[in-house]
Every structure is written in C-alpha cells, then in structure tokens.
PDB file of N, CA and C in Angstrom:
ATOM      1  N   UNK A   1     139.257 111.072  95.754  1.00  0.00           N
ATOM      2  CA  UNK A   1     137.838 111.214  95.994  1.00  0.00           C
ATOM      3  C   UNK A   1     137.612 111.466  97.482  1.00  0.00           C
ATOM      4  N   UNK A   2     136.902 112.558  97.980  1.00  0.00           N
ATOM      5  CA  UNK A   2     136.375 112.436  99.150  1.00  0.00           C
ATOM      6  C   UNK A   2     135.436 111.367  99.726  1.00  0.00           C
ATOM      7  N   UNK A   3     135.922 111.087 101.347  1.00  0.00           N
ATOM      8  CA  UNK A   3     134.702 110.222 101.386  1.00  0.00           C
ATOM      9  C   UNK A   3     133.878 110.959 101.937  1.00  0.00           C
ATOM     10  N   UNK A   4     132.428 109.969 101.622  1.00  0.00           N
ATOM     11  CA  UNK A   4     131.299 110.333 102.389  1.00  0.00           C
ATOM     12  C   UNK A   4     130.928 110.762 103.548  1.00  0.00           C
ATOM     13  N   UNK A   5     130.243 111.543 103.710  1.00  0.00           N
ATOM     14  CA  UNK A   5     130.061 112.070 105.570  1.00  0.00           C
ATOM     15  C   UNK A   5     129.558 110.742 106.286  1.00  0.00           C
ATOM     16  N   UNK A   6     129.220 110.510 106.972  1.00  0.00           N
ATOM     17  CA  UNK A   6     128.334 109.295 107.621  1.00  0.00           C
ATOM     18  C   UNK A   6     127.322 110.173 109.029  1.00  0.00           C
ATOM     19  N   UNK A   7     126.045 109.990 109.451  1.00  0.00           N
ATOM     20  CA  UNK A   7     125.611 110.259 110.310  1.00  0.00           C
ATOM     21  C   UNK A   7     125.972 109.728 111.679  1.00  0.00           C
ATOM     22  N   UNK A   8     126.996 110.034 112.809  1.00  0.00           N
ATOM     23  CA  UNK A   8     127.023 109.981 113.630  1.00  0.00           C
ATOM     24  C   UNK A   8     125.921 108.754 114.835  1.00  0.00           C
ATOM     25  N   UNK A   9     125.769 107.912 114.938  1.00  0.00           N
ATOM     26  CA  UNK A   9     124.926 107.129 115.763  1.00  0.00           C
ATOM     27  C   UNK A   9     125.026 106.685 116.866  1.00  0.00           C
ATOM     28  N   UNK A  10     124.696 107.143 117.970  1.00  0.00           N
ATOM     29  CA  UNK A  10     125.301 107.000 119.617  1.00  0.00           C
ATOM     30  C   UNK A  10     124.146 105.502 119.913  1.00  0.00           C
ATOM     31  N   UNK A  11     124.977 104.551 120.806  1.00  0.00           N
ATOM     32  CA  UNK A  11     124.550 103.582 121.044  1.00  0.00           C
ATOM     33  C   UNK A  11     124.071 103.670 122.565  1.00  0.00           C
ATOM     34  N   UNK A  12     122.949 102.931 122.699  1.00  0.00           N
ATOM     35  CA  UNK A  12     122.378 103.104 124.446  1.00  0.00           C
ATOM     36  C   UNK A  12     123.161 103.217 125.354  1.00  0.00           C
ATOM     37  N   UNK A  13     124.021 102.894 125.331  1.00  0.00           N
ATOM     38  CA  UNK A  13     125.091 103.274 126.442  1.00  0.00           C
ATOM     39  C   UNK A  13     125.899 104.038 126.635  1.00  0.00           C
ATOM     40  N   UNK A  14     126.464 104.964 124.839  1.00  0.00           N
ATOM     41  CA  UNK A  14     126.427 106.185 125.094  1.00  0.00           C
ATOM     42  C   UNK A  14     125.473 107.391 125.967  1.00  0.00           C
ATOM     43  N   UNK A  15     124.219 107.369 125.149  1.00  0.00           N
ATOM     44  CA  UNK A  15     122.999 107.868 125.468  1.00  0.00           C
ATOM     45  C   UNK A  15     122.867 108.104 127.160  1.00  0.00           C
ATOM     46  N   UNK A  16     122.891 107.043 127.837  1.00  0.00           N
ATOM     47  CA  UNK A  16     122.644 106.853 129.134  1.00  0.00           C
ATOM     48  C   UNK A  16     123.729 107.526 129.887  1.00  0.00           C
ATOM     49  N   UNK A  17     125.287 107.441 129.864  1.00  0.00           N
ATOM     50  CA  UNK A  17     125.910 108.044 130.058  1.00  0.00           C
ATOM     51  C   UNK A  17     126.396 109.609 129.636  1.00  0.00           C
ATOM     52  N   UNK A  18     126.112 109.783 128.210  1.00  0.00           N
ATOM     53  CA  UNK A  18     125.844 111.339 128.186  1.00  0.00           C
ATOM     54  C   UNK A  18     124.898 112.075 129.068  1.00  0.00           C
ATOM     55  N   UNK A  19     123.411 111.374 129.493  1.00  0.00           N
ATOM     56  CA  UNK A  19     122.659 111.703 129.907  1.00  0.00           C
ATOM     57  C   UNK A  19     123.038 111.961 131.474  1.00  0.00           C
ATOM     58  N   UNK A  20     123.910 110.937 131.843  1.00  0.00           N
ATOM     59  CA  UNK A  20     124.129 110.856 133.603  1.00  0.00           C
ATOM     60  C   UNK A  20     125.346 111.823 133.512  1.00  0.00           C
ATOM     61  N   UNK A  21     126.128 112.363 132.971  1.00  0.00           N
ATOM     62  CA  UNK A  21     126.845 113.445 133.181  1.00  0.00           C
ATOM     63  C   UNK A  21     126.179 115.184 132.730  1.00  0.00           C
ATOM     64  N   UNK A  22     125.116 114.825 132.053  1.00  0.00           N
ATOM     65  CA  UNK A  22     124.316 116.475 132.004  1.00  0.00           C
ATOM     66  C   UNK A  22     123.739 116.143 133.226  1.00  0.00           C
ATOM     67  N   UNK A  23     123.268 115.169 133.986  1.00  0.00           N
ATOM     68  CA  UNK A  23     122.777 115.368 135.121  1.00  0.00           C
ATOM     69  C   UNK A  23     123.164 115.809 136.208  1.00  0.00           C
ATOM     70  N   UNK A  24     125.080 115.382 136.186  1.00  0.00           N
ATOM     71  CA  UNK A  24     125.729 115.700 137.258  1.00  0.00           C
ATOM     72  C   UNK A  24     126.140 117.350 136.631  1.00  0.00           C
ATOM     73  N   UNK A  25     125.938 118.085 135.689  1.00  0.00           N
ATOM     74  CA  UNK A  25     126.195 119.121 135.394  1.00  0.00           C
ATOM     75  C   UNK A  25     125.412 120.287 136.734  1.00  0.00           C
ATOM     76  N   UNK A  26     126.041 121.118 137.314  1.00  0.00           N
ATOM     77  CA  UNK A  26     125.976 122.315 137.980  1.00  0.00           C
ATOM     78  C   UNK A  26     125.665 123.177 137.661  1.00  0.00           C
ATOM     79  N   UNK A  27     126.766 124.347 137.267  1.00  0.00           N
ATOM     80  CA  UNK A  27     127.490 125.075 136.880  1.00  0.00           C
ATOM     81  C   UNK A  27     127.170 125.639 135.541  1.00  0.00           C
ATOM     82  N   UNK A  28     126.830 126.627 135.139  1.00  0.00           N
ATOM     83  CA  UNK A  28     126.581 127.480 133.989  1.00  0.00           C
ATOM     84  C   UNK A  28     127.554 127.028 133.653  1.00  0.00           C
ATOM     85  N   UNK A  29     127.179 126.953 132.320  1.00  0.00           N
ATOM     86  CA  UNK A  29     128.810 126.185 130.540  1.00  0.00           C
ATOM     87  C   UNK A  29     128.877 125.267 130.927  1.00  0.00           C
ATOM     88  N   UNK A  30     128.630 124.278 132.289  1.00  0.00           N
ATOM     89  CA  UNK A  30     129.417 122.781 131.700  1.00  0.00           C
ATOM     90  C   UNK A  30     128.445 122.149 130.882  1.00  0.00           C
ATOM     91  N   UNK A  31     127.141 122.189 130.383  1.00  0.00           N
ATOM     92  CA  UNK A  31     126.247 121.533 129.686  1.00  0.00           C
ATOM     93  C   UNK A  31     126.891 121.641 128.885  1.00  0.00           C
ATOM     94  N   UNK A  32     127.128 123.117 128.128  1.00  0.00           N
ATOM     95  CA  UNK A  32     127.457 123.253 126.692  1.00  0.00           C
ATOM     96  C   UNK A  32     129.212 122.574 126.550  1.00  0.00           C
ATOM     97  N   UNK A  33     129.253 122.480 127.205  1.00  0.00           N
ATOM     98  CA  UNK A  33     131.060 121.827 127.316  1.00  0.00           C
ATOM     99  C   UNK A  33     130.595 120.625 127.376  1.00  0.00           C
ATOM    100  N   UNK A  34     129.871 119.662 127.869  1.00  0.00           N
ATOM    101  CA  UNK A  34     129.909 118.249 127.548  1.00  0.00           C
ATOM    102  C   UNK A  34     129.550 118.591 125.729  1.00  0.00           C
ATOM    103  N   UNK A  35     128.391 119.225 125.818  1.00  0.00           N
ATOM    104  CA  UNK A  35     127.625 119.105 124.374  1.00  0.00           C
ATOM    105  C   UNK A  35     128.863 118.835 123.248  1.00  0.00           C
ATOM    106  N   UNK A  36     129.759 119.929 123.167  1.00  0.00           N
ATOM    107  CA  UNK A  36     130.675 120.278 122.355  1.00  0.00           C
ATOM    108  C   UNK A  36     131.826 118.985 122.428  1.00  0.00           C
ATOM    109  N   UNK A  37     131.751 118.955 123.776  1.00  0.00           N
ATOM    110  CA  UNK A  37     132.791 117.648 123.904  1.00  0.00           C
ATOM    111  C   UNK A  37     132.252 116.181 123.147  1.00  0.00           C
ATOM    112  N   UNK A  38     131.222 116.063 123.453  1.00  0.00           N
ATOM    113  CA  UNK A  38     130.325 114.562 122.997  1.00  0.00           C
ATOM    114  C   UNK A  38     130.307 114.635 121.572  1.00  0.00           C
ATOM    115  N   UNK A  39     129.983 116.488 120.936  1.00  0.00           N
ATOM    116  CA  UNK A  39     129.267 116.257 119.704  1.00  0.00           C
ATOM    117  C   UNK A  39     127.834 116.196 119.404  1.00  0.00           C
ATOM    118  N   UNK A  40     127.218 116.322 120.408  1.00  0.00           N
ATOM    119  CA  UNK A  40     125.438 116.248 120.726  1.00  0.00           C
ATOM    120  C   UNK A  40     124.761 117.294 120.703  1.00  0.00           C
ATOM    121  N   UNK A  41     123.793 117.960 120.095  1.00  0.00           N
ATOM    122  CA  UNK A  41     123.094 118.965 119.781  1.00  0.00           C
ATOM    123  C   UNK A  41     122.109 119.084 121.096  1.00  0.00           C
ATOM    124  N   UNK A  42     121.687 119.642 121.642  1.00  0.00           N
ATOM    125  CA  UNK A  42     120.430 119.950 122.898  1.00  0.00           C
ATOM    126  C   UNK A  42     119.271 119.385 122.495  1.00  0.00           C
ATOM    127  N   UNK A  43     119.155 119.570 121.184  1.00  0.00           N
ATOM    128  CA  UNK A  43     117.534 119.038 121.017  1.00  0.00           C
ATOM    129  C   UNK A  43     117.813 117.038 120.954  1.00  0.00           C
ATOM    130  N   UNK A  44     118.982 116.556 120.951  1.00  0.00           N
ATOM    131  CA  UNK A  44     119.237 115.107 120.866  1.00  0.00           C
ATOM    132  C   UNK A  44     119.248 114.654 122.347  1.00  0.00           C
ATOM    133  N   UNK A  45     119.685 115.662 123.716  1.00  0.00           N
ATOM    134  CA  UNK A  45     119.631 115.389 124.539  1.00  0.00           C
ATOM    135  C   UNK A  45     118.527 115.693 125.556  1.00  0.00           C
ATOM    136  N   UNK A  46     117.807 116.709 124.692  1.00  0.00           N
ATOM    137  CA  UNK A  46     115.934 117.168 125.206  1.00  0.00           C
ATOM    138  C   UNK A  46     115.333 115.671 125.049  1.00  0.00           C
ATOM    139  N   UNK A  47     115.319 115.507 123.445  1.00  0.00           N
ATOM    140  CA  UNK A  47     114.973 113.903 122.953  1.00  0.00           C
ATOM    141  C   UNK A  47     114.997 112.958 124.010  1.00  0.00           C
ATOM    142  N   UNK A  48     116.192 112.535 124.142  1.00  0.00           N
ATOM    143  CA  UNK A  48     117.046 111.168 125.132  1.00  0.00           C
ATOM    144  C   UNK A  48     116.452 111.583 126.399  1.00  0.00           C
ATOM    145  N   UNK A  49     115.703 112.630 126.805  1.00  0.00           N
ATOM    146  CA  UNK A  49     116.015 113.015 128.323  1.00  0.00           C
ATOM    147  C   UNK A  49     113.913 112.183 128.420  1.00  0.00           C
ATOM    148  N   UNK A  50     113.487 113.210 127.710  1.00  0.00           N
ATOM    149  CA  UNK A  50     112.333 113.074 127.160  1.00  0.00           C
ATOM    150  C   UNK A  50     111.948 111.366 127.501  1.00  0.00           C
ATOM    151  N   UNK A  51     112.634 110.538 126.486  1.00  0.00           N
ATOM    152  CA  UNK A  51     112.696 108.876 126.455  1.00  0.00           C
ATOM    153  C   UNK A  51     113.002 108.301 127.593  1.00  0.00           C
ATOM    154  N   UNK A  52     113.727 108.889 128.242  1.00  0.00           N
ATOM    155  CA  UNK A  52     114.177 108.126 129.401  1.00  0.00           C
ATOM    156  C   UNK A  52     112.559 108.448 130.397  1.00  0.00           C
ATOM    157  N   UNK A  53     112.447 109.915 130.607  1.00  0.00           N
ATOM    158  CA  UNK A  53     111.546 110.166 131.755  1.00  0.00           C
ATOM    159  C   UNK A  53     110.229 109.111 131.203  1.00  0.00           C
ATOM    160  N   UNK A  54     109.678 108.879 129.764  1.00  0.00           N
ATOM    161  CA  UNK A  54     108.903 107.869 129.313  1.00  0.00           C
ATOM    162  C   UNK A  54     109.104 106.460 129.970  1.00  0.00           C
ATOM    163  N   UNK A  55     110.551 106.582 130.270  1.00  0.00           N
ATOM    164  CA  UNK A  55     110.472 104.822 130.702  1.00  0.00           C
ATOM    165  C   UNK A  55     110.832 104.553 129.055  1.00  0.00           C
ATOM    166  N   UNK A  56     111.477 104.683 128.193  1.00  0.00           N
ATOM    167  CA  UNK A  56     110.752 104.009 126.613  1.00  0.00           C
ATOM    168  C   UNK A  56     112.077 103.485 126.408  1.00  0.00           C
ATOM    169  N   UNK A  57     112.724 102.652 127.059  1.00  0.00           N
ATOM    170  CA  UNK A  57     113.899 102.345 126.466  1.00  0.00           C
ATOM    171  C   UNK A  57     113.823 101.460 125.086  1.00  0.00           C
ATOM    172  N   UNK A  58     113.039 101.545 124.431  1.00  0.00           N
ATOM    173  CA  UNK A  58     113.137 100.757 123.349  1.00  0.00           C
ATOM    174  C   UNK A  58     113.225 101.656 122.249  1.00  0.00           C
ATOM    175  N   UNK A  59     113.015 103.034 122.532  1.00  0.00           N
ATOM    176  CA  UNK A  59     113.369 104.306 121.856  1.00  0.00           C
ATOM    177  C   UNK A  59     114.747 104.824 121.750  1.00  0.00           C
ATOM    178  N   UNK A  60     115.545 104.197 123.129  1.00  0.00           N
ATOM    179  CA  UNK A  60     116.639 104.819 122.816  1.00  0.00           C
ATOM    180  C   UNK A  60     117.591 104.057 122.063  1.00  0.00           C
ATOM    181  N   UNK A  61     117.510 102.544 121.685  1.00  0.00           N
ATOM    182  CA  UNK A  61     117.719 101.535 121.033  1.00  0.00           C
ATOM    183  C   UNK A  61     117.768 102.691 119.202  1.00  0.00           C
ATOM    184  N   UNK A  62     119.007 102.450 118.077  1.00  0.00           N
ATOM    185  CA  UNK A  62     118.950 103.454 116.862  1.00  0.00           C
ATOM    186  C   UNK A  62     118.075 102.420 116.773  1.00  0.00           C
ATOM    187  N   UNK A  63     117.401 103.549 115.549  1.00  0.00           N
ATOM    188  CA  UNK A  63     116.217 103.464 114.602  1.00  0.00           C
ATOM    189  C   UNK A  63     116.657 103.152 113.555  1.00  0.00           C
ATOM    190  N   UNK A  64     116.132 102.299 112.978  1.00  0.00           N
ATOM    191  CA  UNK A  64     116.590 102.045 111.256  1.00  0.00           C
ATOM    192  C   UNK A  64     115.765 103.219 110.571  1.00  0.00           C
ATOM    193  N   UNK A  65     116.211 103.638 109.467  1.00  0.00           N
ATOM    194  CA  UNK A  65     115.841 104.929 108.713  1.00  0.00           C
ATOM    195  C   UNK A  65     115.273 104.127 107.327  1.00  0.00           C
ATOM    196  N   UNK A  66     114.615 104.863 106.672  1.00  0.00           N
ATOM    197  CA  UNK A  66     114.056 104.148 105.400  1.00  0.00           C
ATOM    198  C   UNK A  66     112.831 103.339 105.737  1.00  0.00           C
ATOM    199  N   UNK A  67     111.767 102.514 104.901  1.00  0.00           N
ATOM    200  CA  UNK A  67     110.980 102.402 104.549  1.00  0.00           C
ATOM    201  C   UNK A  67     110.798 101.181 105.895  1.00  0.00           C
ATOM    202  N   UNK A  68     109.453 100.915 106.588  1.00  0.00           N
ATOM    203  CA  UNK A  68     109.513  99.476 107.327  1.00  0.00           C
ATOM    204  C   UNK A  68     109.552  98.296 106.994  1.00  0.00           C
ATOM    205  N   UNK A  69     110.132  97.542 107.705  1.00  0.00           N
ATOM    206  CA  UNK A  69     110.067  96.338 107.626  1.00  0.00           C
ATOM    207  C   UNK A  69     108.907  95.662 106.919  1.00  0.00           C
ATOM    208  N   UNK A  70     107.228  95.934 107.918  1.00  0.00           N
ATOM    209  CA  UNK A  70     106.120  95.517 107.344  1.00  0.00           C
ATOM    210  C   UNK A  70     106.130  95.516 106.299  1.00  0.00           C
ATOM    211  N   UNK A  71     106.528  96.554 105.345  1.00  0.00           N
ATOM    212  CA  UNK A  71     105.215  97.198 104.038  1.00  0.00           C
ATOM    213  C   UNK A  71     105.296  96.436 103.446  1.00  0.00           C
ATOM    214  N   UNK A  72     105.193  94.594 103.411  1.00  0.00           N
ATOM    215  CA  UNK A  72     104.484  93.606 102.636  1.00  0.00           C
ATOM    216  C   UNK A  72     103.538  93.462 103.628  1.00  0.00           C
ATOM    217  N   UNK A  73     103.108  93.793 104.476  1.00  0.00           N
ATOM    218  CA  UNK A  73     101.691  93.666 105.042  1.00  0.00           C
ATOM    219  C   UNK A  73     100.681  94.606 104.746  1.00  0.00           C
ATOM    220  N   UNK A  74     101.590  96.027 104.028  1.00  0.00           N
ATOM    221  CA  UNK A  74     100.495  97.813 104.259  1.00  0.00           C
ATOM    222  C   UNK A  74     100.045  97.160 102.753  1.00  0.00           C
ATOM    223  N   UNK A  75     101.257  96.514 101.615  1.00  0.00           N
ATOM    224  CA  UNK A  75     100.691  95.908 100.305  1.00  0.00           C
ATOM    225  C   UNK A  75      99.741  95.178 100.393  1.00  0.00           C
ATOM    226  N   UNK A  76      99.472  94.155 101.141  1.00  0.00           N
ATOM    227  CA  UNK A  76      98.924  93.017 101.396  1.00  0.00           C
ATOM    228  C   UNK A  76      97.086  93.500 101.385  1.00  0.00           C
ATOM    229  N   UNK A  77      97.374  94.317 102.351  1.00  0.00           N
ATOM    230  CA  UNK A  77      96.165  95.407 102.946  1.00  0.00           C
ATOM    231  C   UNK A  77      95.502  95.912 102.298  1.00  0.00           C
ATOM    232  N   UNK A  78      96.730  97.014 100.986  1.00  0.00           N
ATOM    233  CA  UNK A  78      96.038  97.594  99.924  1.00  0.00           C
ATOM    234  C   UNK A  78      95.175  96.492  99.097  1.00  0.00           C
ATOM    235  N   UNK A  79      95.748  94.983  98.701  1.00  0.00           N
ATOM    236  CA  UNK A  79      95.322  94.397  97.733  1.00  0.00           C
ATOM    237  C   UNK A  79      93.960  93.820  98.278  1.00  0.00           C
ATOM    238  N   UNK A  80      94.117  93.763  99.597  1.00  0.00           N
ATOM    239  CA  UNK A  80      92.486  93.199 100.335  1.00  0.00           C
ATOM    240  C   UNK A  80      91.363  93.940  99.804  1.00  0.00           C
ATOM    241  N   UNK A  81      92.362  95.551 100.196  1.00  0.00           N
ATOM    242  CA  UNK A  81      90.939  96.316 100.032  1.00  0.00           C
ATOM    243  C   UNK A  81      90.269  96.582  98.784  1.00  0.00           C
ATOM    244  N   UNK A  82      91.273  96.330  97.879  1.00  0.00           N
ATOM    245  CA  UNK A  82      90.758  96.717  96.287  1.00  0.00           C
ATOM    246  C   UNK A  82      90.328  95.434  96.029  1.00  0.00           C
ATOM    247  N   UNK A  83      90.692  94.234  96.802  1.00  0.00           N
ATOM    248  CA  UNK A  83      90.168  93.018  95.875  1.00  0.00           C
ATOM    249  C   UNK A  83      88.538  93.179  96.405  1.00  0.00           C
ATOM    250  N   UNK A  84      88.002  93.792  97.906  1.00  0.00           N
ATOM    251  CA  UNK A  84      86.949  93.643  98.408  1.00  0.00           C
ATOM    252  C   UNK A  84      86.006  94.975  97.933  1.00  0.00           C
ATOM    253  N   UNK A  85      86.646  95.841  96.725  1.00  0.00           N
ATOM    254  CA  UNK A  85      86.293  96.822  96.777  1.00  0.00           C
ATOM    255  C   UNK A  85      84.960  96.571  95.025  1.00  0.00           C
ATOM    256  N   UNK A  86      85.906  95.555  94.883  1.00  0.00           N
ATOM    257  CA  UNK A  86      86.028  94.702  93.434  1.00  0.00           C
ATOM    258  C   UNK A  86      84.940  94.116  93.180  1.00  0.00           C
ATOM    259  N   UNK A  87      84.757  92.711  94.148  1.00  0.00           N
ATOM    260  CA  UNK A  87      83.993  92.079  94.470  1.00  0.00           C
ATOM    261  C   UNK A  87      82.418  92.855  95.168  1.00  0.00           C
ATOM    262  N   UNK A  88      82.317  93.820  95.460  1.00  0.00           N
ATOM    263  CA  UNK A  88      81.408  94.629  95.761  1.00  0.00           C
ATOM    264  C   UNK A  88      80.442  95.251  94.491  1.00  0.00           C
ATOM    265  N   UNK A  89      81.447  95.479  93.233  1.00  0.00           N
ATOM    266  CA  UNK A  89      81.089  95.953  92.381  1.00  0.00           C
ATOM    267  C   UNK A  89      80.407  94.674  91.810  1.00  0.00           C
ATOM    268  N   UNK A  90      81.320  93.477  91.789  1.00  0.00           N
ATOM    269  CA  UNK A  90      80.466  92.608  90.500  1.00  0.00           C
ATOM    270  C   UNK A  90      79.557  92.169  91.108  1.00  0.00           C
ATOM    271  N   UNK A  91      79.005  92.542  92.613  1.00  0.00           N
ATOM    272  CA  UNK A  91      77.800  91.925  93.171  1.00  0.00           C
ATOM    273  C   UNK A  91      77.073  92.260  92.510  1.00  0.00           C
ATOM    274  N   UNK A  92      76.912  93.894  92.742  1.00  0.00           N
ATOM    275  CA  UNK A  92      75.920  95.416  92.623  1.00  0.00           C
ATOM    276  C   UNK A  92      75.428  94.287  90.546  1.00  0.00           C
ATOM    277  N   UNK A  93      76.829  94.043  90.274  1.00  0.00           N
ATOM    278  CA  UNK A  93      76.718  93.599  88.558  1.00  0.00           C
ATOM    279  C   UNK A  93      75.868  92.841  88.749  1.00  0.00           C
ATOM    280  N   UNK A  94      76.024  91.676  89.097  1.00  0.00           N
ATOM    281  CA  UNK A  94      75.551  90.524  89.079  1.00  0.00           C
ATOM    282  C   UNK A  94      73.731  90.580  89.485  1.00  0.00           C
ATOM    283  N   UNK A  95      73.634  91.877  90.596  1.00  0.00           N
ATOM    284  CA  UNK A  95      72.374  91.447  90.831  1.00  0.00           C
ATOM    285  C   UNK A  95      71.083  92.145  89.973  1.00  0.00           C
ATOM    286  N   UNK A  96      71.941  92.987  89.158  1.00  0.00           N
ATOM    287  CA  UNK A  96      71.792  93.913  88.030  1.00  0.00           C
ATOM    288  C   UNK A  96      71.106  92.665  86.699  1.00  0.00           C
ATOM    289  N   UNK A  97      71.833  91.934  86.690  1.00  0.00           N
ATOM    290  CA  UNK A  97      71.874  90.841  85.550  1.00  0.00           C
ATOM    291  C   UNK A  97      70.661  89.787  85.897  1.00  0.00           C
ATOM    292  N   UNK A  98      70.625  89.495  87.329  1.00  0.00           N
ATOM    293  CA  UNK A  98      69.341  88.620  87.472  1.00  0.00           C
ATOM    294  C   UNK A  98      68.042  89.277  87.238  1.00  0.00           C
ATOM    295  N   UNK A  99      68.380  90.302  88.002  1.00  0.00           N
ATOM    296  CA  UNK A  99      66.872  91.202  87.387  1.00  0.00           C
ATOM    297  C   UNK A  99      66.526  91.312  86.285  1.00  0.00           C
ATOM    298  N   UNK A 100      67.686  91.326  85.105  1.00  0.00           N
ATOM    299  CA  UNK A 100      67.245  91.841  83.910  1.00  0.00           C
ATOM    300  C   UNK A 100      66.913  89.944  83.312  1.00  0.00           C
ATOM    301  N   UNK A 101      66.909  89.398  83.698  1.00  0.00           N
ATOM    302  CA  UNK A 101      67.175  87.759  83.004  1.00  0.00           C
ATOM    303  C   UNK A 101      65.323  87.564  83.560  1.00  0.00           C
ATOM    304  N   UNK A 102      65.074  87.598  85.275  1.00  0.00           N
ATOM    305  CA  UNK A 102      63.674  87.183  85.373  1.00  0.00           C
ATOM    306  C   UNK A 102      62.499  88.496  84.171  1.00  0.00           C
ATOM    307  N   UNK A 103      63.072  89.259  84.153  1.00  0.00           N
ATOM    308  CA  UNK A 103      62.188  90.501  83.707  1.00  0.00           C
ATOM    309  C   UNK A 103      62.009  89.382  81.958  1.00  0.00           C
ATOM    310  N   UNK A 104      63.516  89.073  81.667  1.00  0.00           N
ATOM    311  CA  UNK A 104      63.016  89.017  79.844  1.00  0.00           C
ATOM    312  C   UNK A 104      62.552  87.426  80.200  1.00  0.00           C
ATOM    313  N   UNK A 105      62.840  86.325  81.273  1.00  0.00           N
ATOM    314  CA  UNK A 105      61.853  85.077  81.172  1.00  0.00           C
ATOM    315  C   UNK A 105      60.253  85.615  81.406  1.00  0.00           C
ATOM    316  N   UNK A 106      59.743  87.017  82.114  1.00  0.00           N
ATOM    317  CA  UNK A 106      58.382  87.390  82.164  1.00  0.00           C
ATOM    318  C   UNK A 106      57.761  87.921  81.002  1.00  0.00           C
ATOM    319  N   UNK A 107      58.790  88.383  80.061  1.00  0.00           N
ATOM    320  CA  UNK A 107      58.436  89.119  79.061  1.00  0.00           C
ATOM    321  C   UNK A 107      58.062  87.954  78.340  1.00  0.00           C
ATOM    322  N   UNK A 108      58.833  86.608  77.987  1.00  0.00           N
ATOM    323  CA  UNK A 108      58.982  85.341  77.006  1.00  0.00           C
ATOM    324  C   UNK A 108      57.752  84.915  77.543  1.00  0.00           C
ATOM    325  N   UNK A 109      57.647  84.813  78.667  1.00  0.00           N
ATOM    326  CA  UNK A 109      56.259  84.249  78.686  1.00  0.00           C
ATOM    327  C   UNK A 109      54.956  84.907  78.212  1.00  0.00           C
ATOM    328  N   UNK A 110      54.833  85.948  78.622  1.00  0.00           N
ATOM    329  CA  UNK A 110      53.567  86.998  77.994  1.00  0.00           C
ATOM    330  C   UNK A 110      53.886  86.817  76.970  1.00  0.00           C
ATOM    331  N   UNK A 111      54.673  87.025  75.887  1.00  0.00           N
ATOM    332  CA  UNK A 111      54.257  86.933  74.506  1.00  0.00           C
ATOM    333  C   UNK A 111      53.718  85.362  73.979  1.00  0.00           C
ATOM    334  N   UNK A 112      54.712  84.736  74.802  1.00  0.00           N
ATOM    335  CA  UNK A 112      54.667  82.970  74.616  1.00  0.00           C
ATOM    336  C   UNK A 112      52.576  82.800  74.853  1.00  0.00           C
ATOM    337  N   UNK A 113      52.215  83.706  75.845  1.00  0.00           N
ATOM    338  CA  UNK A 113      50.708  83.555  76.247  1.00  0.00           C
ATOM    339  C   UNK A 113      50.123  84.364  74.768  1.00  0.00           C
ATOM    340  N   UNK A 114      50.973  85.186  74.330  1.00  0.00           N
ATOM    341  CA  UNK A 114      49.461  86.103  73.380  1.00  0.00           C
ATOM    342  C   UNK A 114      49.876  85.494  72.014  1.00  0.00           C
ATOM    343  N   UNK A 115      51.001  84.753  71.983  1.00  0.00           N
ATOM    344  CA  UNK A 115      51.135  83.784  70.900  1.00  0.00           C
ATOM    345  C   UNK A 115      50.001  83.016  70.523  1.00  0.00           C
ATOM    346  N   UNK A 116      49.773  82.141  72.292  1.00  0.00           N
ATOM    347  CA  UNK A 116      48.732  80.982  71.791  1.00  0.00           C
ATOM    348  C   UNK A 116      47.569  81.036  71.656  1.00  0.00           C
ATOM    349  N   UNK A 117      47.497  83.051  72.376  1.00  0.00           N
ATOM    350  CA  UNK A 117      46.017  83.255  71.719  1.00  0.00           C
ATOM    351  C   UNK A 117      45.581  83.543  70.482  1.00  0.00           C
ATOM    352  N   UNK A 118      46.532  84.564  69.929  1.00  0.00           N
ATOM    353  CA  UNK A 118      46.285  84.329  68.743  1.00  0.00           C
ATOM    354  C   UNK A 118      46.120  83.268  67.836  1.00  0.00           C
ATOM    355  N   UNK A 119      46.805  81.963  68.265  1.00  0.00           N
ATOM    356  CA  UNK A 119      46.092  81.107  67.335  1.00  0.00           C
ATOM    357  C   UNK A 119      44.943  80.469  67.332  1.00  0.00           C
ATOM    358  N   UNK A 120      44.771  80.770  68.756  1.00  0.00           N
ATOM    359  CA  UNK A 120      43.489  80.180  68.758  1.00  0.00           C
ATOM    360  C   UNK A 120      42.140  81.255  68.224  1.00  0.00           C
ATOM    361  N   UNK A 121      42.316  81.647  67.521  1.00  0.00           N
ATOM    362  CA  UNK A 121      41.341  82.822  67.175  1.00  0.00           C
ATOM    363  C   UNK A 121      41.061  83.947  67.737  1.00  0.00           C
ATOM    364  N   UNK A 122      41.741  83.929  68.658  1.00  0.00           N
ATOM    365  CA  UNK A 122      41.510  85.630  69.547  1.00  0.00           C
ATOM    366  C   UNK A 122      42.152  86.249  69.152  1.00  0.00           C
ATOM    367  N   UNK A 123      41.483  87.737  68.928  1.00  0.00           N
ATOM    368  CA  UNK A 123      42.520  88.894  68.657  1.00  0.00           C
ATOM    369  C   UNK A 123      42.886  90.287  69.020  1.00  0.00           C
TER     370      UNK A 123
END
C-alpha cells in the first residue's frame, strides 16, 4: 500500500529563518535556489513576509485546519436565537388570546344584560 502524502508544516523557526536568508539573498536565482532548496512556494514566503511586517507573530504559529474550536458557542448562539425568536411568537400568541378572552367576557355580559331584560318584560 502506498502511504499517504502528508502536508508539509514549517514551524516558527523555520519560517523566521527561511525568511532571514531570502533577506540576505542578492543576486538574481538565489531566491529561487533557497525556494527549491527549502521546498517553499513564493506565495508561502509573500505570506510569512507579509506576517512578519504585521508584527502578527501569532500568525506564524501552524494553524489547525478543520472546523473551530468554539462552534459549541456559534451552536449555543444559534439556539439563543431561535429560542428568542420563539418566544416572540408565543407573545404576539398570547396577546392574541387575551384579546379574544376580554372581547367574549364583554360579549357574556351583554347578553347576560339582555337576558335579564327580557325577563323582566322588556322586549
């Protein structure tokens, strides 16, 4: 069985030192002669060069690949918002329902009133 390829992952101290020898580079071809020598593509050392002039050393630190850490907080978030999205609705319900409850105690009463007139002989 063949094995698997693996992605290549240079550690900060590679990085820093690849970087301080394209710096000491001169000379037309020696860039591309470290490149070839290291294994490093230009746009990885545009990248790294990029991070450094940022100051961002916490960029040049590898990246874990795949999904974050958080996303029981982005879940968490979703469930806030649908639970508050929820609760919005059974207000709108609820205030739907009082209205209709004083309307039929106004209705019970008017008839409850032309009830007792009618017995009393009015008609």
């Amino acid at each position: 069985m063949v094995p698997r390829a693996r992605r290549r992952t240079f550690t900060n101290a590679d990085k820093r030192r690849i970087l301080q020898a394209a710096d000491r580079c001169t000379r037309p071809g020696e860039i591309g002669a470290l490149m070839r020598r290291e294994g490093v593509y230009s746009s990885s050392l545009s990248t790294w060069r990029r991070q450094r002039e940022a100051a961002d050393l916490a960029a040049l630190a590898p990246q874990k690949r795949g999904p974050k850490v958080d996303a029981g907080a982005r879940i968490d978030a979703q469930q806030i918002a649908r639970l508050t999205r929820e609760r919005d609705t059974l207000r709108v319900e609820l205030d739907k329902a009082r209205l209709v409850i004083e309307v039929q105690k106004k209705v019970t009463a008017l008839l409850d009133l032309l009830a007792t007139t009618d017995k009393h002989g009015n008609t």
